[in-house]
Protein backbone atom coordinates (compact mmCIF):
# COMPACT_ATOMS: atom_id res chain seq x y z
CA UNK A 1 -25.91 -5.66 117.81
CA UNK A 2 -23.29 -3.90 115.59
CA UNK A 3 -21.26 -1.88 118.37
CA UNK A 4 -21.60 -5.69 120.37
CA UNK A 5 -20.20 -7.45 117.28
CA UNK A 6 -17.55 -5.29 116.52
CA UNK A 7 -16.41 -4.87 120.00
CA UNK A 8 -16.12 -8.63 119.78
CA UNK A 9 -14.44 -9.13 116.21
CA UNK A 10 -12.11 -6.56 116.71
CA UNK A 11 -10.65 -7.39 120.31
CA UNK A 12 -10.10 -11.16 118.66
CA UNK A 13 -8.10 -9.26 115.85
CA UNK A 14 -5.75 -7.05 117.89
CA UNK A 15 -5.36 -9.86 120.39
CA UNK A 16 -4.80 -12.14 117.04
CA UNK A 17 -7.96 -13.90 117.84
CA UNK A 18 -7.13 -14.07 121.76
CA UNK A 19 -9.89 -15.69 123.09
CA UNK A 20 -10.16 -18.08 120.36
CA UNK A 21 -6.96 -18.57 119.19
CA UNK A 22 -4.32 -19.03 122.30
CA UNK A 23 -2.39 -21.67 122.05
CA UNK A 24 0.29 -21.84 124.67
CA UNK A 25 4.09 -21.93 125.05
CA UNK A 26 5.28 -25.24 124.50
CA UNK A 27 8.50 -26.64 126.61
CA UNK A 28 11.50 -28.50 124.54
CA UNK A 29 14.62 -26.80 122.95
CA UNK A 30 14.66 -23.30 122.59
CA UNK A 31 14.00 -21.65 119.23
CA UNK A 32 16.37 -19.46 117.23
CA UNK A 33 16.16 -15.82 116.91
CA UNK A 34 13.15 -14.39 114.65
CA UNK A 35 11.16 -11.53 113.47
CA UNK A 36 8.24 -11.26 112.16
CA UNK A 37 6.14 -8.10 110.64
CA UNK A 38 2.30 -9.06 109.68
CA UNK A 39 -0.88 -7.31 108.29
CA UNK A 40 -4.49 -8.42 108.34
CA UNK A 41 -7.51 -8.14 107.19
CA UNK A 42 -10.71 -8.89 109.08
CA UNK A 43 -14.18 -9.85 107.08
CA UNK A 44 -17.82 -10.78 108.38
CA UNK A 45 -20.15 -12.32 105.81
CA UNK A 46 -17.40 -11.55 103.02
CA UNK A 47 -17.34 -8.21 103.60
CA UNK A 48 -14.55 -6.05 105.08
CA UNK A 49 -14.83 -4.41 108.59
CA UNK A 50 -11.49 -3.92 109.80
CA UNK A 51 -7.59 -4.29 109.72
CA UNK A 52 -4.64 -4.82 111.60
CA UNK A 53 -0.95 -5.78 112.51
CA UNK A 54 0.71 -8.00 114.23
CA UNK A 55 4.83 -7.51 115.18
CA UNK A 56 6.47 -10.53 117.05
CA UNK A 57 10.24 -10.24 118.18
CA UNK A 58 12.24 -13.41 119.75
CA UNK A 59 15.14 -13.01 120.76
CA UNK A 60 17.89 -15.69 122.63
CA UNK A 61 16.56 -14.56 126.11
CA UNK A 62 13.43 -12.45 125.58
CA UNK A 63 10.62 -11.64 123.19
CA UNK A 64 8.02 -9.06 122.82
CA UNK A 65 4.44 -8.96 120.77
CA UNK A 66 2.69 -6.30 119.51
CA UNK A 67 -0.92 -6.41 117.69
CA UNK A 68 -3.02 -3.21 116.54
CA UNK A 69 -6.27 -2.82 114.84
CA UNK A 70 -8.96 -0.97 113.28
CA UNK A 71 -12.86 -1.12 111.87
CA UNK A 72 -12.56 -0.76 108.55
CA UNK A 73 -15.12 -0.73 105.43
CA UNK A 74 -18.67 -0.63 105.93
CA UNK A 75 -18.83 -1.37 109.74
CA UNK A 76 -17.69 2.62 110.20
CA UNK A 77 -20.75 3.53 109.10
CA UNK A 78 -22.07 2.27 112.58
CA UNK A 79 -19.39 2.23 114.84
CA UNK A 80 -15.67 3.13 114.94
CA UNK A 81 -13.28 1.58 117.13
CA UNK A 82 -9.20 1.05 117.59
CA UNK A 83 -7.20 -1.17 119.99
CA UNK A 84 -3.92 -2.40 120.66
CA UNK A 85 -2.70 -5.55 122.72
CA UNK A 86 1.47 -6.15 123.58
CA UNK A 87 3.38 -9.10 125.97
CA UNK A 88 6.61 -8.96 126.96
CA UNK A 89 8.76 -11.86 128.71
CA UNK A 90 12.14 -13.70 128.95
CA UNK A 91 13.09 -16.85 127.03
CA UNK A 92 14.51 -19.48 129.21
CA UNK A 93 14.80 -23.49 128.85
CA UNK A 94 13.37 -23.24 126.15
CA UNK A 95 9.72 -21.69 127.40
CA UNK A 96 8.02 -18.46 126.92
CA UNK A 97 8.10 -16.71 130.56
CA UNK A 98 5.78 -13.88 130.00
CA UNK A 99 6.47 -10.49 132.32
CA UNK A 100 3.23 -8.76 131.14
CA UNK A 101 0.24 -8.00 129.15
CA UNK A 102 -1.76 -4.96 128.24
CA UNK A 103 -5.05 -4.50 126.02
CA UNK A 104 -6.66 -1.29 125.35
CA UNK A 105 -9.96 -1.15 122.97
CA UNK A 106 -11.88 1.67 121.96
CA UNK A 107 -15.03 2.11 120.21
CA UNK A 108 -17.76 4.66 119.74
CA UNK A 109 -19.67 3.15 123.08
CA UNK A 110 -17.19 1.75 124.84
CA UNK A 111 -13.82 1.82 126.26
CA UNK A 112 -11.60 -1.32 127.82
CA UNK A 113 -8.20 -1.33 129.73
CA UNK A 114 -6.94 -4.85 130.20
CA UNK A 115 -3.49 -4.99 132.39
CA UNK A 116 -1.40 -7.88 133.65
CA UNK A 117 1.77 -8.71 135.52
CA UNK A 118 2.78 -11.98 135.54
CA UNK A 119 5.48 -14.26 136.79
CA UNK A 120 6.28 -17.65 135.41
CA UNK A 121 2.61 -19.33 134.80
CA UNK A 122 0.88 -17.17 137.34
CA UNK A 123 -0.85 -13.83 137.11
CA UNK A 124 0.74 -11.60 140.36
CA UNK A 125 -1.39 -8.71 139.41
CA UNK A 126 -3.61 -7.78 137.06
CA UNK A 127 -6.62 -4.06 136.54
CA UNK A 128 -9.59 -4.30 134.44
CA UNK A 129 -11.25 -1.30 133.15
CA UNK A 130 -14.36 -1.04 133.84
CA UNK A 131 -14.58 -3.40 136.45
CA UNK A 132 -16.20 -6.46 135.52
CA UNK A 133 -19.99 -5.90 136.74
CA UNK A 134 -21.49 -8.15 139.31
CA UNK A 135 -24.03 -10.96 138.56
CA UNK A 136 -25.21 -12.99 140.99
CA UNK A 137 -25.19 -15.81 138.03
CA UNK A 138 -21.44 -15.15 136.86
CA UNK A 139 -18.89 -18.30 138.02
CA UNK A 140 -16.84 -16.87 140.75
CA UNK A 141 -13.00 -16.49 139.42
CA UNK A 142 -10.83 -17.90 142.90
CA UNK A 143 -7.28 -17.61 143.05
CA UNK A 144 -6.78 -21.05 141.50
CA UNK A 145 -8.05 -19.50 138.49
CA UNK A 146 -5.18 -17.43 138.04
CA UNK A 147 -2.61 -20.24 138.23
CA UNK A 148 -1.42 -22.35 135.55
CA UNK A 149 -2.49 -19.75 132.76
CA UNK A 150 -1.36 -17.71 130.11
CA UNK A 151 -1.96 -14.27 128.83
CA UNK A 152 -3.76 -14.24 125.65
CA UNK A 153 -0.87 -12.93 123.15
CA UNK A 154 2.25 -15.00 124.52
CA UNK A 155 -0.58 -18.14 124.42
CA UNK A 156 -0.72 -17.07 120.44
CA UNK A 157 2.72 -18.07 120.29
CA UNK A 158 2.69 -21.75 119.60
CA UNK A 159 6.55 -23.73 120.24
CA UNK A 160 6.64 -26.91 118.92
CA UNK A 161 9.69 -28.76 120.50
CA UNK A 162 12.26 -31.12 119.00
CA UNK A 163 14.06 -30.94 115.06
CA UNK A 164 11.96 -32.46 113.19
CA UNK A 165 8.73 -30.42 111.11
CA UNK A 166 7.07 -27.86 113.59
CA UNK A 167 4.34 -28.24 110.99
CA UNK A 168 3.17 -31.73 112.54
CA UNK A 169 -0.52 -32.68 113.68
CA UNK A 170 1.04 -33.28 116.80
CA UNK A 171 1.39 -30.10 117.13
CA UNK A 172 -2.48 -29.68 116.84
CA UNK A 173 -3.50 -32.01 119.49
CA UNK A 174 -3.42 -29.91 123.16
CA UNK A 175 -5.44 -27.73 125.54
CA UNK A 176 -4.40 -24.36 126.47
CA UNK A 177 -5.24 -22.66 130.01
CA UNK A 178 -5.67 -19.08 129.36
CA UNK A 179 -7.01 -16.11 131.86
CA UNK A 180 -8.04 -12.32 129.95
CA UNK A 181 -8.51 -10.20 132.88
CA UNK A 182 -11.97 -11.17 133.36
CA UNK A 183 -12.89 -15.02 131.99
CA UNK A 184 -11.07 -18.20 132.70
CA UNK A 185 -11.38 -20.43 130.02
CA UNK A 186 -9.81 -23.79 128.60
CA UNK A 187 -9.01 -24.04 124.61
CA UNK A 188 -8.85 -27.21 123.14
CA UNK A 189 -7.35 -27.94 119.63
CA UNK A 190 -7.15 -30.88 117.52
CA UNK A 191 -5.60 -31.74 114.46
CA UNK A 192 -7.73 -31.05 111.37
CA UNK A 193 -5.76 -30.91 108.09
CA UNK A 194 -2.88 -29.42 106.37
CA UNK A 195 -3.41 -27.10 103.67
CA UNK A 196 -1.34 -24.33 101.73
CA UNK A 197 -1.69 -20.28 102.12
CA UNK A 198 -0.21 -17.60 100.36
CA UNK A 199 0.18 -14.18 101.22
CA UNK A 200 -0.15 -10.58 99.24
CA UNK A 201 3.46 -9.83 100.56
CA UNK A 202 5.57 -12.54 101.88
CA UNK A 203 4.80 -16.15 103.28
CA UNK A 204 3.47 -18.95 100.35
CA UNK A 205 4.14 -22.63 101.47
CA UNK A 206 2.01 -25.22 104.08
CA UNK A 207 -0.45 -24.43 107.10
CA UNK A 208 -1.40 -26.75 109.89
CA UNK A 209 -5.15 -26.50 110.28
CA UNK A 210 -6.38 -26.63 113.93
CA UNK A 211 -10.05 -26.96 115.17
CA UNK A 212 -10.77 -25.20 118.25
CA UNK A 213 -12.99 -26.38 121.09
CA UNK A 214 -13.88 -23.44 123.49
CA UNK A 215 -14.99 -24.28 127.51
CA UNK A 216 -15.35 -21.55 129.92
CA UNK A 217 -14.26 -22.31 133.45
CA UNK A 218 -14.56 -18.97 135.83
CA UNK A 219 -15.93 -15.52 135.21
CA UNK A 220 -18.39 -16.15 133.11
CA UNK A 221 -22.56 -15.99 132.78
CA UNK A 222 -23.48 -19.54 131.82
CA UNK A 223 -27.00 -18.81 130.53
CA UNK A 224 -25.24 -15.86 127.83
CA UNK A 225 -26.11 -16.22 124.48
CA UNK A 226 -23.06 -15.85 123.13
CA UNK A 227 -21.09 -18.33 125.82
CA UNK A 228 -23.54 -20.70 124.68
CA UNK A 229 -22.99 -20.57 120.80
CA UNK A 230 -18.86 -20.90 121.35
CA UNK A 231 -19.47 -23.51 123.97
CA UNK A 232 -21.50 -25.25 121.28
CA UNK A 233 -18.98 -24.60 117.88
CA UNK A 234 -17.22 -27.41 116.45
CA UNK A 235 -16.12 -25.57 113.12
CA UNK A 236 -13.56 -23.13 114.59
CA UNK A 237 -10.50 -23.42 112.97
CA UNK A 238 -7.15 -21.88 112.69
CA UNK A 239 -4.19 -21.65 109.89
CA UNK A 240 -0.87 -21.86 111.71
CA UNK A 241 2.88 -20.95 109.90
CA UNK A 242 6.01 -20.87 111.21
CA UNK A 243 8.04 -17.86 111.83
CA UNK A 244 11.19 -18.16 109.62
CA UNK A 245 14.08 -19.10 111.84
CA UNK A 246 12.54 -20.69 114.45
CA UNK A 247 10.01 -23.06 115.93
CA UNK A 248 7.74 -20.99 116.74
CA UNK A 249 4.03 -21.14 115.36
CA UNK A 250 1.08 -18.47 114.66
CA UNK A 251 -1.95 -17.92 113.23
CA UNK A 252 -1.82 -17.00 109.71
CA UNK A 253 -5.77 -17.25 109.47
CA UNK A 254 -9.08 -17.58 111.56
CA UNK A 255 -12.58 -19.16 110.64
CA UNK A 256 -15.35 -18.59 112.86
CA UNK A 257 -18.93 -19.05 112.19
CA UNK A 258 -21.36 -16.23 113.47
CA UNK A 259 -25.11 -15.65 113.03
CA UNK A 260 -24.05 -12.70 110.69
CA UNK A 261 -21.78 -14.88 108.22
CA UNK A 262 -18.28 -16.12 108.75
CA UNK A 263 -15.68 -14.00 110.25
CA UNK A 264 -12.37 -14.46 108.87
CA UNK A 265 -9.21 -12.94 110.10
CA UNK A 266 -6.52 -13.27 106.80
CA UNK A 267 -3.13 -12.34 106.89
CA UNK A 268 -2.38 -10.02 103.73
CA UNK A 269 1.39 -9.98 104.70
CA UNK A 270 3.45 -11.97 106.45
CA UNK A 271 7.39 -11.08 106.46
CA UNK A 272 9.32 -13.27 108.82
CA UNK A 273 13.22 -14.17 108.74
CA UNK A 274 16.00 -14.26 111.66
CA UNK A 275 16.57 -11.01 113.70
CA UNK A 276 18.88 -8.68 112.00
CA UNK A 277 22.64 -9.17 113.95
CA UNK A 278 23.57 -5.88 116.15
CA UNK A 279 26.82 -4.67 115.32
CA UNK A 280 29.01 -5.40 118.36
CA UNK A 281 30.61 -1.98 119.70
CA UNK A 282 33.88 -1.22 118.02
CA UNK A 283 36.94 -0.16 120.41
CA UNK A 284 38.63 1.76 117.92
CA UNK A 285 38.33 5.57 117.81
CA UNK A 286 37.62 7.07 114.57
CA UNK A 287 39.97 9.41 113.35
C-alpha cells in the first residue's frame, strides 16, 4: 500500500498533479512573455513525504515546462522514489501547440517511461514503459482516443483569454480532454471560490479555487478501487495564480482526499516575472 501510494502521490507532484490537475490551453489573445521558478512541498495526513519543482518558460513563439520530484520525510523509510516530467511546444494564435512530452518515475519497486510526440491536438506517437498489461476488463483505447487531447503538463497550463482579470470564475467553469500514455480521461472543473495564498518565497495575493470532477473514458479497469473512489470525489480542488506577465494560470495548491488523510501539494515558492530581455548581438568589434 505504501510503494502503491507513493507511486501515485508522487507522479501527481512531478506532473504538478497531472492526472488531477490538467486544465487545458485556452484559445484568445496570446500572453506576454513569462518565467516562472516554483518549489513544493507534498503532505499526506499532515505529514511530509516528498518535494519538488516546477520551471515554466513562455516565450512569444514557444514555451517549455519542467517538473521534478522526490519522497521526502517519513515515507523513505518505506520506499524511495524520484521522477521528472517536461513539454515542449510553439505558441501560435494565441494557443499552446505542444511538440512533446516525457515522464520518467522511479521508485524502489518500480520504474515508468512515459513518451509523447504530438502535433497540434493529436498524439502522432507516443512509448510506454512497461507496456500497459492486458485485461480482458480494461476499456479499449481506439485511435479516437488520441485526438482532441492534451499532454498532462501543457494541460497544467491554464490561458484565460481576453484583458480583463484572468482570475475570473469563468475561468473555472470547463472540461479538459487529456491522454497520459496509458488512460483517457475527461476533467471537469467548476468554479468554487476565491481565496488568498501566500508563499515562503515569492507570490502573496488572490487564488481562484477550482473543484475537480474526474471521468475516465479509455484505458482503464472500471471495477479498480481506486478508479472508483476518483470517479466518486466531489472535494478535489485546486488553487490557481497567475504567472506574472501573462495570462497564463497554474496550480499553486492541490487538495485531495485519500483513505490515508488529505494529500496536499503546497507551493513553498513561487517566483514569477517577465522573461529576462536577450541582449541583441552587437556589430561593433571590441577593441
Amino acid at each position: 500500500m505504501a510503494v502503491r501510494t507513493t507511486g501515485r502521490l508522487l507522479r501527481g507532484m512531478v506532473a504538478a498533479a497531472s492526472l488531477l490537475l490538467a486544465l487545458g490551453a485556452e484559445s484568445g489573445p496570446a500572453a506576454a512573455q513569462g518565467r516562472m521558478d516554483a518549489r513544493y512541498s507534498a503532505s499526506l495526513g499532515g505529514i511530509p513525504i516528498g518535494r519538488g519543482a516546477w520551471v515554466i518558460d513562455i516565450a512569444d513563439d514557444h514555451y517549455t515546462a519542467a517538473a521534478s520530484g522526490t519522497t521526502a520525510g517519513i515515507m523513505r523509510v518505506f520506499t524511495s522514489g524520484q521522477g521528472t516530467t517536461a513539454a515542449r511546444g510553439n505558441v501560435s494564435g494565441g494557443n499552446l501547440l505542444p511538440i512533446s512530452y516525457a515522464s520518467n518515475i522511479k521508485t524502489d519497486e518500480k520504474h515508468e517511461d512515459v513518451r509523447m510526440t504530438l502535433r497540434g491536438a493529436n498524439i502522432a506517437e507516443f512509448s510506454v514503459t512497461p507496456p500497459t498489461p492486458p485485461n480482458p476488463e480494461r476499456v479499449p483505447l481506439a485511435e479516437s482516443h488520441r485526438r482532441g487531447v492534451s499532454d498532462p503538463m501543457t494541460a497544467t497550463l491554464l490561458r484565460v483569454p481576453g484583458s480583463g482579470n484572468p482570475l475570473s470564475p469563468e475561468a473555472c467553469n470547463r472540461t479538459q480532454s487529456v491522454f497520459d500514455g496509458r488512460m483517457r480521461f475527461d476533467l471537469q472543473f467548476e468554479f468554487k471560490r476565491m481565496d488568498s495564498v501566500k508563499a515562503e518565497r515569492g507570490y502573496q495575493g488572490p487564488a481562484l479555487v477550482c473543484a475537480v470532477y474526474f471521468k475516465p473514458i479509455a484505458g482503464y479497469i472500471p471495477d479498480r478501487p481506486a478508479i472508483r473512489y476518483l470517479v466518486d470525489l466531489r472535494t478535489i480542488e485546486v488553487w490557481l495564480v497567475p504567472i506574472a506577465g501573462t495570462r497564463v494560470l497554474v496550480p499553486f495548491r492541490m487538495s485531495i482526499p485519500t483513505p490515508l488523510g488529505e494529500g496536499v501539494l503546497q507551493a513553498t515558492q513561487f517566483v514569477s516575472g517577465p522573461r529576462a530581455a536577450r541582449a541583441a548581438p552587437s556589430s561593433a568589434k571590441t577593441q
